[in-house]
N, C-alpha and C. Protein backbone atom coordinates (compact mmCIF):
# COMPACT_ATOMS: atom_id res chain seq x y z
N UNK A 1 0.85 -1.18 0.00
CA UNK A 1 0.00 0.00 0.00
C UNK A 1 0.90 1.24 0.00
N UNK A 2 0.49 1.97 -1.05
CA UNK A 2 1.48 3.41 -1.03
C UNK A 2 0.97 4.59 0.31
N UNK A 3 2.07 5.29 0.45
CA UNK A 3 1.67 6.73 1.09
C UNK A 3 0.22 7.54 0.59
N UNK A 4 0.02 7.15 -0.91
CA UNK A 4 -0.90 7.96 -1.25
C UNK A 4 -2.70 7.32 -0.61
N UNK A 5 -2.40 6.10 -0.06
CA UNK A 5 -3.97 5.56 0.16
C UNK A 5 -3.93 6.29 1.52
N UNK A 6 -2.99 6.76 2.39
CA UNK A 6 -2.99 7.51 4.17
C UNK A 6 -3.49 9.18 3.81
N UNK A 7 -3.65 9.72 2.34
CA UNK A 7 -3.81 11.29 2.73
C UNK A 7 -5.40 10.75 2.07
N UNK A 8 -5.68 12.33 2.93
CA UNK A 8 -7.23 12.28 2.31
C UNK A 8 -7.45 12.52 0.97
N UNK A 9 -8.39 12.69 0.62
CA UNK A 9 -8.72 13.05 -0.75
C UNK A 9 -8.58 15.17 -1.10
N UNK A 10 -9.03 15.20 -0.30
CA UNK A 10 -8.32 17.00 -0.44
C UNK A 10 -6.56 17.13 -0.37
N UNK A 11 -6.23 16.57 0.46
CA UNK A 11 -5.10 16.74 0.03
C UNK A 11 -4.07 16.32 -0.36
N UNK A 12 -4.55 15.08 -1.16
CA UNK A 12 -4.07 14.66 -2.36
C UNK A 12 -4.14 15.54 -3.45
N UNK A 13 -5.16 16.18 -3.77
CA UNK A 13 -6.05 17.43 -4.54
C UNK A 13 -4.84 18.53 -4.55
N UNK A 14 -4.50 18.79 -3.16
CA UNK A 14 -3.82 20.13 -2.97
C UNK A 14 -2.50 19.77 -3.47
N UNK A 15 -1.82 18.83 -3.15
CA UNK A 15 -0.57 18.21 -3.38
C UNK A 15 -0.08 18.49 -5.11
N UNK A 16 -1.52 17.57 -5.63
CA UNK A 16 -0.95 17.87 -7.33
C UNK A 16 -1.36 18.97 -7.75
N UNK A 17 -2.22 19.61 -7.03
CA UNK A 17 -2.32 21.37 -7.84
C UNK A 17 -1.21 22.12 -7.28
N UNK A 18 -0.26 21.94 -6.02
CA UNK A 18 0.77 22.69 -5.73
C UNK A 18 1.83 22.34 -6.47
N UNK A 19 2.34 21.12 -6.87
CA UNK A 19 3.34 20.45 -7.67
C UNK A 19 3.33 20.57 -9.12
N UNK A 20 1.85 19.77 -9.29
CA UNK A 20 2.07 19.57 -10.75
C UNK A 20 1.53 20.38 -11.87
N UNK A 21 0.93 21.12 -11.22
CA UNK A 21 0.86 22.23 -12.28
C UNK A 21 1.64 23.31 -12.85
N UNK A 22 2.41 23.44 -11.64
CA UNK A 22 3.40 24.24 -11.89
C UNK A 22 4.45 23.75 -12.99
N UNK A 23 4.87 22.66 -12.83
CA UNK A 23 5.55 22.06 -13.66
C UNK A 23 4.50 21.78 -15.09
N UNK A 24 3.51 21.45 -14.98
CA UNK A 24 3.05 21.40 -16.12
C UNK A 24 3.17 22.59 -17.17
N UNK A 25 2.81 23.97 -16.15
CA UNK A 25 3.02 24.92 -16.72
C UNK A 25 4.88 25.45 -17.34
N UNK A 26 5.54 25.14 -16.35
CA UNK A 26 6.36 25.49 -17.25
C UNK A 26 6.71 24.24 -18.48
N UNK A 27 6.52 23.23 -18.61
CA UNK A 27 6.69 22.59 -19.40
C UNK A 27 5.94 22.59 -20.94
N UNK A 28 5.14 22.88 -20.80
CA UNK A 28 3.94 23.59 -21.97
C UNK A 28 4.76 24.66 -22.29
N UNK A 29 5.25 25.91 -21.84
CA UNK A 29 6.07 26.94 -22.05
C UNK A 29 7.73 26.42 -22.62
N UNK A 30 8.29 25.64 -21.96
CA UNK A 30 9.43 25.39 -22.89
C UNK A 30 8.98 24.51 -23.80
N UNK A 31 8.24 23.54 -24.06
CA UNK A 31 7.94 23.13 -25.37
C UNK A 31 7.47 23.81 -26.53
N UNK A 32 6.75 24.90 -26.12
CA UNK A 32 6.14 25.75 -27.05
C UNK A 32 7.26 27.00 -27.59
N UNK A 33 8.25 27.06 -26.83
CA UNK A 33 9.22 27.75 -27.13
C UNK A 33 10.31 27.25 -28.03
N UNK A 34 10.62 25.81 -27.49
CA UNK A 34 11.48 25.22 -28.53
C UNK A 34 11.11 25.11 -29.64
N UNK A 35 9.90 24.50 -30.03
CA UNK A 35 9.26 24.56 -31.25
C UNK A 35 9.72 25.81 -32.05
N UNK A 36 9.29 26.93 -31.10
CA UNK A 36 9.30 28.19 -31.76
C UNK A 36 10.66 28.65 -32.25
N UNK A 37 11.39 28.02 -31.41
CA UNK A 37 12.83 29.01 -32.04
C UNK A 37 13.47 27.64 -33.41
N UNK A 38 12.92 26.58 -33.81
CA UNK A 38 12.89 25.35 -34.48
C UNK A 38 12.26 25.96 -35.54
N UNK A 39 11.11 26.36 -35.29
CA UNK A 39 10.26 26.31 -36.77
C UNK A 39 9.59 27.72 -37.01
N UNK A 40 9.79 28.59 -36.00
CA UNK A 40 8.88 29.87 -36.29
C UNK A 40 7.23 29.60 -35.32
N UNK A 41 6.83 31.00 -35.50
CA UNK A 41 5.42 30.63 -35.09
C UNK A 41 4.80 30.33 -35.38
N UNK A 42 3.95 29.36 -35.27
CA UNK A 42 1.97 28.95 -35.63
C UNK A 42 1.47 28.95 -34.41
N UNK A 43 0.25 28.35 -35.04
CA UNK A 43 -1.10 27.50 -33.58
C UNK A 43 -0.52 27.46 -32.58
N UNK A 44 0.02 25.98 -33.38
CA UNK A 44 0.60 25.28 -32.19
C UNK A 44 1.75 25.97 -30.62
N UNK A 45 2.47 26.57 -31.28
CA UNK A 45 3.43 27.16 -29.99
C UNK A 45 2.52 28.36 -29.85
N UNK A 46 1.46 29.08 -30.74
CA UNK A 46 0.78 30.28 -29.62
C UNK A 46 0.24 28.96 -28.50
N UNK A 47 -0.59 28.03 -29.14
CA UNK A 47 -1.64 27.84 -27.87
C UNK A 47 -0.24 26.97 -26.87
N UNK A 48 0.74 26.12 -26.75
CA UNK A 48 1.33 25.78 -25.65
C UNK A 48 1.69 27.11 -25.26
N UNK A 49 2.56 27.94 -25.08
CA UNK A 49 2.48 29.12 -24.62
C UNK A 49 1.75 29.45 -23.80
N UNK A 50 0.08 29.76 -24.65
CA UNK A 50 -0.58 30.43 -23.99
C UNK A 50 -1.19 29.84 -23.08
N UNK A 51 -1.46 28.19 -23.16
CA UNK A 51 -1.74 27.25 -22.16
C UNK A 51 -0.61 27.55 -21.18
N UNK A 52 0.44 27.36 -21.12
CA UNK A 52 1.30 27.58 -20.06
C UNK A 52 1.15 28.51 -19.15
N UNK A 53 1.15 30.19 -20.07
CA UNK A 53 0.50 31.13 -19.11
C UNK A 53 -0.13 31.24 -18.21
N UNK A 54 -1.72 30.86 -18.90
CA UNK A 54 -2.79 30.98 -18.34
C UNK A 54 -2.49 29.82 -16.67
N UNK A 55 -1.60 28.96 -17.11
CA UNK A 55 -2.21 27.87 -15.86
C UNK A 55 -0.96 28.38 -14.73
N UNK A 56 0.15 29.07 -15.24
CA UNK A 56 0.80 29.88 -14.10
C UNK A 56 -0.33 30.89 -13.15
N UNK A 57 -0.98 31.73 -14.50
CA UNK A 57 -1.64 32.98 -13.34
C UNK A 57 -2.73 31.63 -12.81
N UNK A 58 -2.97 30.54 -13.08
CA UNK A 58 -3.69 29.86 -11.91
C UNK A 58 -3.44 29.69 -11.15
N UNK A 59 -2.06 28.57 -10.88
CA UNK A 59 -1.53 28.94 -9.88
C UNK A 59 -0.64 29.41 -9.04
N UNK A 60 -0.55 30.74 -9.80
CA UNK A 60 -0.72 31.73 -8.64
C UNK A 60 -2.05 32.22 -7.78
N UNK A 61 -2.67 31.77 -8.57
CA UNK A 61 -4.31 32.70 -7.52
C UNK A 61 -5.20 33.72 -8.55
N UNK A 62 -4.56 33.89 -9.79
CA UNK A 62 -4.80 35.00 -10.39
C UNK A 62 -5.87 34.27 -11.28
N UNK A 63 -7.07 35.02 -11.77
CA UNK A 63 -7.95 33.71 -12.62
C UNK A 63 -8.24 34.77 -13.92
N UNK A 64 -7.20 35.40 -14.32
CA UNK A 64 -7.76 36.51 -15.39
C UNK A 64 -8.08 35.16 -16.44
């Protein structure tokens, strides 16, 4: 049985929105960047980018 069956369900919740989003977010942002300096801009690296953004000002707190 892992560590993860002893936390509750909230904060398991809190755990991967403090961790892994963050990382998600920057990872969406350097992928969308490498692309970009590879091939130029399209779609594709606006929306990783802008996915990246947006889920930083999430979490931070900010919900523009």
């Amino acid at each position: 049985m892992t560590m993860w069956a002893f936390l509750s369900r909230r904060l398991r919740r809190y755990l991967l929105l403090t961790l892994a989003a963050p990382l998600v977010a920057r990872l969406l942002l350097w992928i969308g960047e490498r692309i970009e300096e590879r091939q130029g801009e399209s779609t594709l690296t606006r929306m990783l980018c802008s996915g990246g953004r947006w889920l930083q000002r999430r979490t931070r707190g900010r919900r523009d």
